[in-house]
N, C-alpha and C. Protein backbone atom coordinates (compact mmCIF):
# COMPACT_ATOMS: atom_id res chain seq x y z
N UNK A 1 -52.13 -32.55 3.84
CA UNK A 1 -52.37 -33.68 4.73
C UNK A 1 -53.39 -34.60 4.08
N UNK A 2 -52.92 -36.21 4.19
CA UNK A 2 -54.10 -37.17 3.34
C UNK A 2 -54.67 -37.48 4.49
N UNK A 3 -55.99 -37.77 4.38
CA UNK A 3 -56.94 -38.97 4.79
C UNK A 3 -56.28 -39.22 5.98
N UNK A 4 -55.38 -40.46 5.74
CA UNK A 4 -55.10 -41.50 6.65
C UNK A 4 -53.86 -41.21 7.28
N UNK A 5 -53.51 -39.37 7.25
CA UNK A 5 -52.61 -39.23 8.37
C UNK A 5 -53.54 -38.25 9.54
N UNK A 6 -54.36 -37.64 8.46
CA UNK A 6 -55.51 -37.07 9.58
C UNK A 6 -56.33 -37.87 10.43
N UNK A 7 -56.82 -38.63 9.78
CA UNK A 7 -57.29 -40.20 10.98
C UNK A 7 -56.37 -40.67 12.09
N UNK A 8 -55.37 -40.71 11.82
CA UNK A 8 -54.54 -40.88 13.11
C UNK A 8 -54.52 -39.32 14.12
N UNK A 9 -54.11 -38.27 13.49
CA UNK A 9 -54.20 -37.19 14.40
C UNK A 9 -55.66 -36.89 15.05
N UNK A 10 -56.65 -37.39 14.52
CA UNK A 10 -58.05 -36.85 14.67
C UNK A 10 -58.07 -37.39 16.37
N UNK A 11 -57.99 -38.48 17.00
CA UNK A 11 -58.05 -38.65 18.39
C UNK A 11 -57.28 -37.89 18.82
N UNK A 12 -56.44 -37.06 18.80
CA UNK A 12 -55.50 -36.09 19.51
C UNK A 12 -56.16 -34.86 18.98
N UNK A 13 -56.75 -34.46 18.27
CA UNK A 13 -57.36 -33.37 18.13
C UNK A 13 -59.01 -33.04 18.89
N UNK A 14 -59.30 -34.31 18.66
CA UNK A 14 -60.52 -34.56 19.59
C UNK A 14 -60.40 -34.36 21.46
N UNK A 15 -59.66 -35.29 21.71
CA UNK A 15 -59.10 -35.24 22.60
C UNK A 15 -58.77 -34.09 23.89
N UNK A 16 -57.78 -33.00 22.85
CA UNK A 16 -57.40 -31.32 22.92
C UNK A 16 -58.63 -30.57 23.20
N UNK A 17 -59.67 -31.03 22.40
CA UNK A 17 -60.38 -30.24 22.25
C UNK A 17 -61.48 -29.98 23.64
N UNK A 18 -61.59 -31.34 23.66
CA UNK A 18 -62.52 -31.99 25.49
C UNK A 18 -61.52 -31.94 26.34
N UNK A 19 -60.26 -31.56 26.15
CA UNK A 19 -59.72 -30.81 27.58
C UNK A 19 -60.07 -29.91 28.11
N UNK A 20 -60.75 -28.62 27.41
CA UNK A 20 -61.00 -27.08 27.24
C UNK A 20 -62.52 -27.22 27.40
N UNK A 21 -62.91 -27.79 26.93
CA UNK A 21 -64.70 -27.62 26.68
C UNK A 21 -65.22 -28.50 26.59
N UNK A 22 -66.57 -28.87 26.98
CA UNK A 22 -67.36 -29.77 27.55
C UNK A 22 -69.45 -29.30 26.89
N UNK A 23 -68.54 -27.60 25.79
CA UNK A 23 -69.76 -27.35 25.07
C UNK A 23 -70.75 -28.60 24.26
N UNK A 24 -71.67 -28.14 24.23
CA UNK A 24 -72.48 -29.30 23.59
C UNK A 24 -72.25 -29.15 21.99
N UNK A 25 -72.36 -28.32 21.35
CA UNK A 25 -71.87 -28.50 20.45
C UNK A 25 -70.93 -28.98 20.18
N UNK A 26 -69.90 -28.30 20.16
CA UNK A 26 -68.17 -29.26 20.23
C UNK A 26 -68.27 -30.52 20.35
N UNK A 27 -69.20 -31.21 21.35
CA UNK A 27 -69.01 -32.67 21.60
C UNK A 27 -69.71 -33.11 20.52
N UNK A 28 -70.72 -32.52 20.10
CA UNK A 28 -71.35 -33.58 18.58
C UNK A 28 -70.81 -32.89 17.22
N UNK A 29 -70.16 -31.90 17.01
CA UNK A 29 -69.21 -32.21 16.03
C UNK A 29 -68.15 -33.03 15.86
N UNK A 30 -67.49 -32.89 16.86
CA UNK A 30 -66.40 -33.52 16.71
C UNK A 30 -67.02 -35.30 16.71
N UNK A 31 -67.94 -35.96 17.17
CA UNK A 31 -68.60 -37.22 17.08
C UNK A 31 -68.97 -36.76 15.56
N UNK A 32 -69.43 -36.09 15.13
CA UNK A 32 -69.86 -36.16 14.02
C UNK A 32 -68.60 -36.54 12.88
N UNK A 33 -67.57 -35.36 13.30
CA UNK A 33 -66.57 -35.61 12.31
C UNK A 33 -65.73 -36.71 12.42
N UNK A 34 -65.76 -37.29 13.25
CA UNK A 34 -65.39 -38.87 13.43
C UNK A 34 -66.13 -39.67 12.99
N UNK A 35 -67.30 -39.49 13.10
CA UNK A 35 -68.27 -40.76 11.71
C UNK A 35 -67.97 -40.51 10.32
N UNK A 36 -67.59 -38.92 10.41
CA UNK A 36 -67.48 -38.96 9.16
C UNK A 36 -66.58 -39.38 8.07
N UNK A 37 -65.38 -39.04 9.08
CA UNK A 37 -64.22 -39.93 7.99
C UNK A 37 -64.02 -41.03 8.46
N UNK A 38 -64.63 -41.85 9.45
CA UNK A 38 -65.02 -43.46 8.93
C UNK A 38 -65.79 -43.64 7.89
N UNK A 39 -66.96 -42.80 7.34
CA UNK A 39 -67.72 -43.29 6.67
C UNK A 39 -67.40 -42.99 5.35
N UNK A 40 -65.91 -41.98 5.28
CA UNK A 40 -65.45 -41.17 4.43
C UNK A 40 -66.79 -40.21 3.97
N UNK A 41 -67.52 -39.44 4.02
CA UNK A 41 -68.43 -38.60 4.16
C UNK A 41 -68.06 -37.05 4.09
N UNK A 42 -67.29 -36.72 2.72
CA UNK A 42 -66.80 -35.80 2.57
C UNK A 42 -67.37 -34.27 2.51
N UNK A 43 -68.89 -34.80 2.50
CA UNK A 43 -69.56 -33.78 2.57
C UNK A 43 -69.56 -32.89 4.43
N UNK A 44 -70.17 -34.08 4.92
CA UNK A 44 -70.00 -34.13 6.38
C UNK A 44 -68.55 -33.48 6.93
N UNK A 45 -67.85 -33.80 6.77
CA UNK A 45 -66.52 -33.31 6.93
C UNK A 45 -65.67 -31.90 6.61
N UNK A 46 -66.37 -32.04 5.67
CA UNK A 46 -66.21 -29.99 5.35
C UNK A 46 -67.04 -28.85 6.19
N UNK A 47 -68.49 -29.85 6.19
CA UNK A 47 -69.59 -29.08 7.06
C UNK A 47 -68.88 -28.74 8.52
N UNK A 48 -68.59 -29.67 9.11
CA UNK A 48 -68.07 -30.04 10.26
C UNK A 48 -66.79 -29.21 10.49
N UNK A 49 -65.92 -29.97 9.84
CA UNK A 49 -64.42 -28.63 10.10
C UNK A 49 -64.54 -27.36 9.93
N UNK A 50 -65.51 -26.86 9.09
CA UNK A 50 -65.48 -25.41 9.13
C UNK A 50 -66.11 -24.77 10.29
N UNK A 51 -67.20 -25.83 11.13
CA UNK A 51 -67.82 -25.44 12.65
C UNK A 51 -66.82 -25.39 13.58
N UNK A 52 -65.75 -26.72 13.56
CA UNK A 52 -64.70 -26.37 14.43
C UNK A 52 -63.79 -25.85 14.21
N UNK A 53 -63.55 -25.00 13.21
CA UNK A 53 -62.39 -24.14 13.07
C UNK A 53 -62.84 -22.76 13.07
N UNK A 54 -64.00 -22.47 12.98
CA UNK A 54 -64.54 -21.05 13.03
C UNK A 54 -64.61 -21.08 14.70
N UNK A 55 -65.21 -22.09 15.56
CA UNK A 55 -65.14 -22.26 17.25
C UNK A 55 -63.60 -21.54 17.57
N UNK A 56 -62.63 -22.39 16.79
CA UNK A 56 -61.14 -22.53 17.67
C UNK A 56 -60.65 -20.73 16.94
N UNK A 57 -61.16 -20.52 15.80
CA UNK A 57 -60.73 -18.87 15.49
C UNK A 57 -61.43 -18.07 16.53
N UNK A 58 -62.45 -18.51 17.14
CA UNK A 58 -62.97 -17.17 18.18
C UNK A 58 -62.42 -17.73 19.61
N UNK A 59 -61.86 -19.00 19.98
CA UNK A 59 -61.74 -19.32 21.46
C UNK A 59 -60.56 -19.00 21.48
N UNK A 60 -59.31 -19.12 19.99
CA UNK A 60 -58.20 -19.71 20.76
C UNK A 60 -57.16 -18.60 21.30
N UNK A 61 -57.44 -17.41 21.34
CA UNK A 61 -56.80 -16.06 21.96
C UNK A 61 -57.34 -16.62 23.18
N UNK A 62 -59.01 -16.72 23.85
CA UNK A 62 -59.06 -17.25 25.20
C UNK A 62 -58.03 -18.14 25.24
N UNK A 63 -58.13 -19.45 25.08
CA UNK A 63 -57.24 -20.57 25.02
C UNK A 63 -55.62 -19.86 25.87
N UNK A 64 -55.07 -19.23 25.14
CA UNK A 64 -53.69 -18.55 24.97
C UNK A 64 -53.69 -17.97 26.39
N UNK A 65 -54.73 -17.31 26.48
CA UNK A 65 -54.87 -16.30 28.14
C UNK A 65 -55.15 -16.43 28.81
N UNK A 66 -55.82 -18.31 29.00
CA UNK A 66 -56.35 -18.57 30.36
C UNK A 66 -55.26 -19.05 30.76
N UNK A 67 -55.18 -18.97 32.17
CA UNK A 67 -53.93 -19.68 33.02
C UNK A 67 -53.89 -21.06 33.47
N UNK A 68 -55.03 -21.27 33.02
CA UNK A 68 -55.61 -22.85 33.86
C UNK A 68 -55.66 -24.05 32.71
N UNK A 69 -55.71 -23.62 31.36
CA UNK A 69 -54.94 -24.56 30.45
C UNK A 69 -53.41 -24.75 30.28
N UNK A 70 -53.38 -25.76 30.70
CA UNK A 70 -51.80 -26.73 30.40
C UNK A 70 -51.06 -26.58 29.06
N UNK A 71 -52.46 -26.98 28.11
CA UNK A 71 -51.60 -27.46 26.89
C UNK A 71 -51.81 -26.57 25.63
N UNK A 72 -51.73 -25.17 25.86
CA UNK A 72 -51.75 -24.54 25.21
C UNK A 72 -51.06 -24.86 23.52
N UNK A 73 -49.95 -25.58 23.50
CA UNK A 73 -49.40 -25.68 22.39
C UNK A 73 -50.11 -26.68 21.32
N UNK A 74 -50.79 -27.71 22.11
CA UNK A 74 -51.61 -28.79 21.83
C UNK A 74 -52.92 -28.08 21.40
N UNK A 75 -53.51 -27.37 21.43
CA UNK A 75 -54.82 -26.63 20.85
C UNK A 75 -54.21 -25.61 19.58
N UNK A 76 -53.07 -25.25 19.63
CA UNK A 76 -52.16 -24.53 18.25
C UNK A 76 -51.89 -25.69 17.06
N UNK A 77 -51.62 -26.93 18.12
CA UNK A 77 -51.49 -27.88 17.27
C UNK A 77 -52.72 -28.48 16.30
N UNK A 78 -53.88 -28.70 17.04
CA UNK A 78 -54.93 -29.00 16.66
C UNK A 78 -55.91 -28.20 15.90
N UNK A 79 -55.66 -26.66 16.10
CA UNK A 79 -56.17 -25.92 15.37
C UNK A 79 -55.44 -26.19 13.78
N UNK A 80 -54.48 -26.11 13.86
CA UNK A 80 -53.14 -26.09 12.29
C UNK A 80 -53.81 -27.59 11.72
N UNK A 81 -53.85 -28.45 12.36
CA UNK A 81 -54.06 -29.70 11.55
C UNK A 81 -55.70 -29.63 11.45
N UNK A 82 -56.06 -29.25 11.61
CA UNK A 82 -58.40 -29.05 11.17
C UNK A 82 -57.80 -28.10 10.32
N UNK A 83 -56.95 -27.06 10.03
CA UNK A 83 -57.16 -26.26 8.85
C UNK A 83 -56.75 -26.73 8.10
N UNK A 84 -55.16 -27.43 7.99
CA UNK A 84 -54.51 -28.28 6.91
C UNK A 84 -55.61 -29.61 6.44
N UNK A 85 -56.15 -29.83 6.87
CA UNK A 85 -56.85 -31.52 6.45
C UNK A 85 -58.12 -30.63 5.55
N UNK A 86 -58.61 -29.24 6.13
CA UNK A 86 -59.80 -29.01 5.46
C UNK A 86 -59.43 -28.32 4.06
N UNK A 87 -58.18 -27.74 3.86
CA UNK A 87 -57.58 -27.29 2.79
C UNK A 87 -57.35 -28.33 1.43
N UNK A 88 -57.17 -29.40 2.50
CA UNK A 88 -57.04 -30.49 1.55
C UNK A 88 -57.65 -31.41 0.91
N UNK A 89 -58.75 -31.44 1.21
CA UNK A 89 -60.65 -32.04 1.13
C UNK A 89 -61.50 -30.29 0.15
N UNK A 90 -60.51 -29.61 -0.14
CA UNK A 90 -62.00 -28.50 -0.97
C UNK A 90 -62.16 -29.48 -2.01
């Protein structure tokens, strides 16, 4: 995945993510990782995806088993594209 197809998915991943959680962290990474690839800030961006993808490896079995999330497929989705974009930025 380049750059500028992850920039388009990044509001839908953001998005997914503040459906589920309202943690404080979560909310300033993900602000973070949105400055960051405006600012292209590749450093920032590795830092960052690896916080929210280590989050979504320990939540997203919750995710799967709560009954009260909708969009379960949409957080599978969003998890796959933060790992593909960070695979692609080493």
């Amino acid at each position: 995945m380049d750059k500028q197809e992850f920039k388009v998915e990044l509001e839908g991943v953001i998005g997914t993510i503040r459906t589920y959680t309202r943690n404080p962290f979560m909310m300033g990474y993900t602000k973070e990782l949105k400055q960051a690839v405006e600012t292209d800030d590749y450093q920032t961006m590795r830092l960052v995806l690896d916080k929210v993808i280590d989050w979504y490896s320990e939540e997203l079995n919750n995710i799967k088993n709560d009954e009260f999330v909708f969009n379960k497929h949409m957080h599978e989705k969003a998890f796959i594209i933060l790992k593909q974009y960070r695979q692609a930025i080493q």
